[in-house]
C-alpha atoms as a PDB file:
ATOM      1  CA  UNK A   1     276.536  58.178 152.445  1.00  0.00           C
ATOM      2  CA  UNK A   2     272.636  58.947 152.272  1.00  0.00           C
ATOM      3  CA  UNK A   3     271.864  54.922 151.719  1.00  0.00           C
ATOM      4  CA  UNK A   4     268.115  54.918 150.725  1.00  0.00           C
ATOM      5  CA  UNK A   5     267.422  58.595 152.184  1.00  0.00           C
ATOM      6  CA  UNK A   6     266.723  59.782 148.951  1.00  0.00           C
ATOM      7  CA  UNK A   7     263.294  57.877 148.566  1.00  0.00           C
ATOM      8  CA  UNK A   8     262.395  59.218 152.008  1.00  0.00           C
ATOM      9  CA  UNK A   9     260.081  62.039 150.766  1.00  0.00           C
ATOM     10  CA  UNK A  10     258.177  59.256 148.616  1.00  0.00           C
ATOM     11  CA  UNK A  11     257.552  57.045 151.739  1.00  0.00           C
ATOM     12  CA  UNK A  12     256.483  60.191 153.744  1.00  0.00           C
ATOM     13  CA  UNK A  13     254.213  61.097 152.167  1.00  0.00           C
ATOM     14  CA  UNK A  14     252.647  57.446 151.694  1.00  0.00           C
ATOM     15  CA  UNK A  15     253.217  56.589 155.903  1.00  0.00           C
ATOM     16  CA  UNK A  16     250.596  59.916 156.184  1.00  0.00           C
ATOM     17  CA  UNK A  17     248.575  58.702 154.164  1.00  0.00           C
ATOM     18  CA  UNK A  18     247.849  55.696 155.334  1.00  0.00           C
ATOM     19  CA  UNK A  19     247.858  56.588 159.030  1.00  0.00           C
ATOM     20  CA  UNK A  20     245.008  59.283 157.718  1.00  0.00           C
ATOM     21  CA  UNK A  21     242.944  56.574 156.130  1.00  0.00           C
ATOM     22  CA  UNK A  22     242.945  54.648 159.697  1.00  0.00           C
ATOM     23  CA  UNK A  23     241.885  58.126 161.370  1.00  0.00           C
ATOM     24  CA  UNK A  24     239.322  57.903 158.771  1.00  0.00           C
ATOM     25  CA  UNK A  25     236.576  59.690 160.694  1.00  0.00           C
ATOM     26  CA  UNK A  26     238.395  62.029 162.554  1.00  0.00           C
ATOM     27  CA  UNK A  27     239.160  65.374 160.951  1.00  0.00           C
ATOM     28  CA  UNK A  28     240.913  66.949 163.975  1.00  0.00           C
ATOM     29  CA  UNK A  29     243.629  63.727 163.768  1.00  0.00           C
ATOM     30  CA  UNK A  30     243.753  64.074 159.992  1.00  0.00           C
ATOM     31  CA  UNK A  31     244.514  67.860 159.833  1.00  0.00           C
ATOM     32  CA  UNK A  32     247.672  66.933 162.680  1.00  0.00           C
ATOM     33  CA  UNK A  33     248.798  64.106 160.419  1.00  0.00           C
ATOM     34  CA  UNK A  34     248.598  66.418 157.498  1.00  0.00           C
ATOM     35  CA  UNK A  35     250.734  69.101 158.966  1.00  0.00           C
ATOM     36  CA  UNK A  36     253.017  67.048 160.981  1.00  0.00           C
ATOM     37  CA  UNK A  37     253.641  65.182 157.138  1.00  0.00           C
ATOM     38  CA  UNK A  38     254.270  68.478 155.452  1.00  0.00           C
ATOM     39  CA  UNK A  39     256.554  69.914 157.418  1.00  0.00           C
ATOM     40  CA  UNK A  40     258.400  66.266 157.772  1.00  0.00           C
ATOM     41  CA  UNK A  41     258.543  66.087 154.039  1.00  0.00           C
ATOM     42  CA  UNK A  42     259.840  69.795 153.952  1.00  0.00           C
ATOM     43  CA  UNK A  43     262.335  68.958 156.365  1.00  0.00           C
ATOM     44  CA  UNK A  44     263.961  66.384 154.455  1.00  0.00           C
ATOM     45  CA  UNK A  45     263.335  68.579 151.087  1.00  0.00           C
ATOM     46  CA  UNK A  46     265.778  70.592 152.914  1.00  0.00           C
ATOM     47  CA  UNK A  47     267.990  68.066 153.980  1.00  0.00           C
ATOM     48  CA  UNK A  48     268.475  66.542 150.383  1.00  0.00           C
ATOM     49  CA  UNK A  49     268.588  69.563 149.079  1.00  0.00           C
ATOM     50  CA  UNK A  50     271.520  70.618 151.474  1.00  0.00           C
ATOM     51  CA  UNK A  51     273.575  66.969 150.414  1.00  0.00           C
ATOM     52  CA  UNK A  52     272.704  68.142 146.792  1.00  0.00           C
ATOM     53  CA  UNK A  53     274.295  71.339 147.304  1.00  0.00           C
ATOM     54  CA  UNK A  54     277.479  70.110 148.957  1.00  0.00           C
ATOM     55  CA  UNK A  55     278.101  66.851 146.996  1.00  0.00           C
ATOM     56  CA  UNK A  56     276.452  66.348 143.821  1.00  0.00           C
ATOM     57  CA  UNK A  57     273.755  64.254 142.351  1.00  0.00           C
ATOM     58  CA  UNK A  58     272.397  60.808 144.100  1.00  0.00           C
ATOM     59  CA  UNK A  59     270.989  58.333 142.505  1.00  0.00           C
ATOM     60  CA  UNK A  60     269.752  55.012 143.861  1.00  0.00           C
ATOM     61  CA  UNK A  61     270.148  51.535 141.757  1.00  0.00           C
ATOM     62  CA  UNK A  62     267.423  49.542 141.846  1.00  0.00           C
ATOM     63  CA  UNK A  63     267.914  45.955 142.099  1.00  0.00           C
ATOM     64  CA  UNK A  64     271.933  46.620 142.125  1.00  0.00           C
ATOM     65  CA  UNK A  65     271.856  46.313 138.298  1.00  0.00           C
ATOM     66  CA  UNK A  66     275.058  48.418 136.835  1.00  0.00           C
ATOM     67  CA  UNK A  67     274.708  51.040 134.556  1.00  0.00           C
ATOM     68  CA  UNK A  68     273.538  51.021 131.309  1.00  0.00           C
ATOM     69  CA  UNK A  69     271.071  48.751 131.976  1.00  0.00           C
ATOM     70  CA  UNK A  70     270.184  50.355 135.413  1.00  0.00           C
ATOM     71  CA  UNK A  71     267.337  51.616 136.589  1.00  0.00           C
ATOM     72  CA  UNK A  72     267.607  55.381 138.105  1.00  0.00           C
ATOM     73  CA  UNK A  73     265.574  56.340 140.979  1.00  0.00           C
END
């Protein structure tokens, strides 16, 4: 059900950072970024944090390798 949702906070916070890096010289355009990226990044806190609550852990395979040789993210 939540696919690849779970690693949304990780890219988040990397899309921000990167879009603040091309505003490099621009404060005003940073400091909206920055905001606009913590309150995104609280949002979904909140939303995974809700699925948690209601279902249970997630976890995501990586590379679709079963368990016990998975790797958890």
């Amino acid at each position: 059900m939540m696919g690849n949702f779970i690693l949304a906070p990780v890219f988040i916070h990397l899309l921000i950072a990167i879009f603040q890096l091309i505003a490099w010289r621009k404060t005003v355009t940073q400091r909206i970024l920055s905001v606009g990226g913590a309150l995104a990044a609280l949002v979904t806190a909140i939303l995974l944090f809700r699925e948690v609550y209601l279902h249970g852990t997630f976890t995501v395979n990586a590379s679709n390798w079963k368990a016990p040789s998975a790797l958890f993210l």
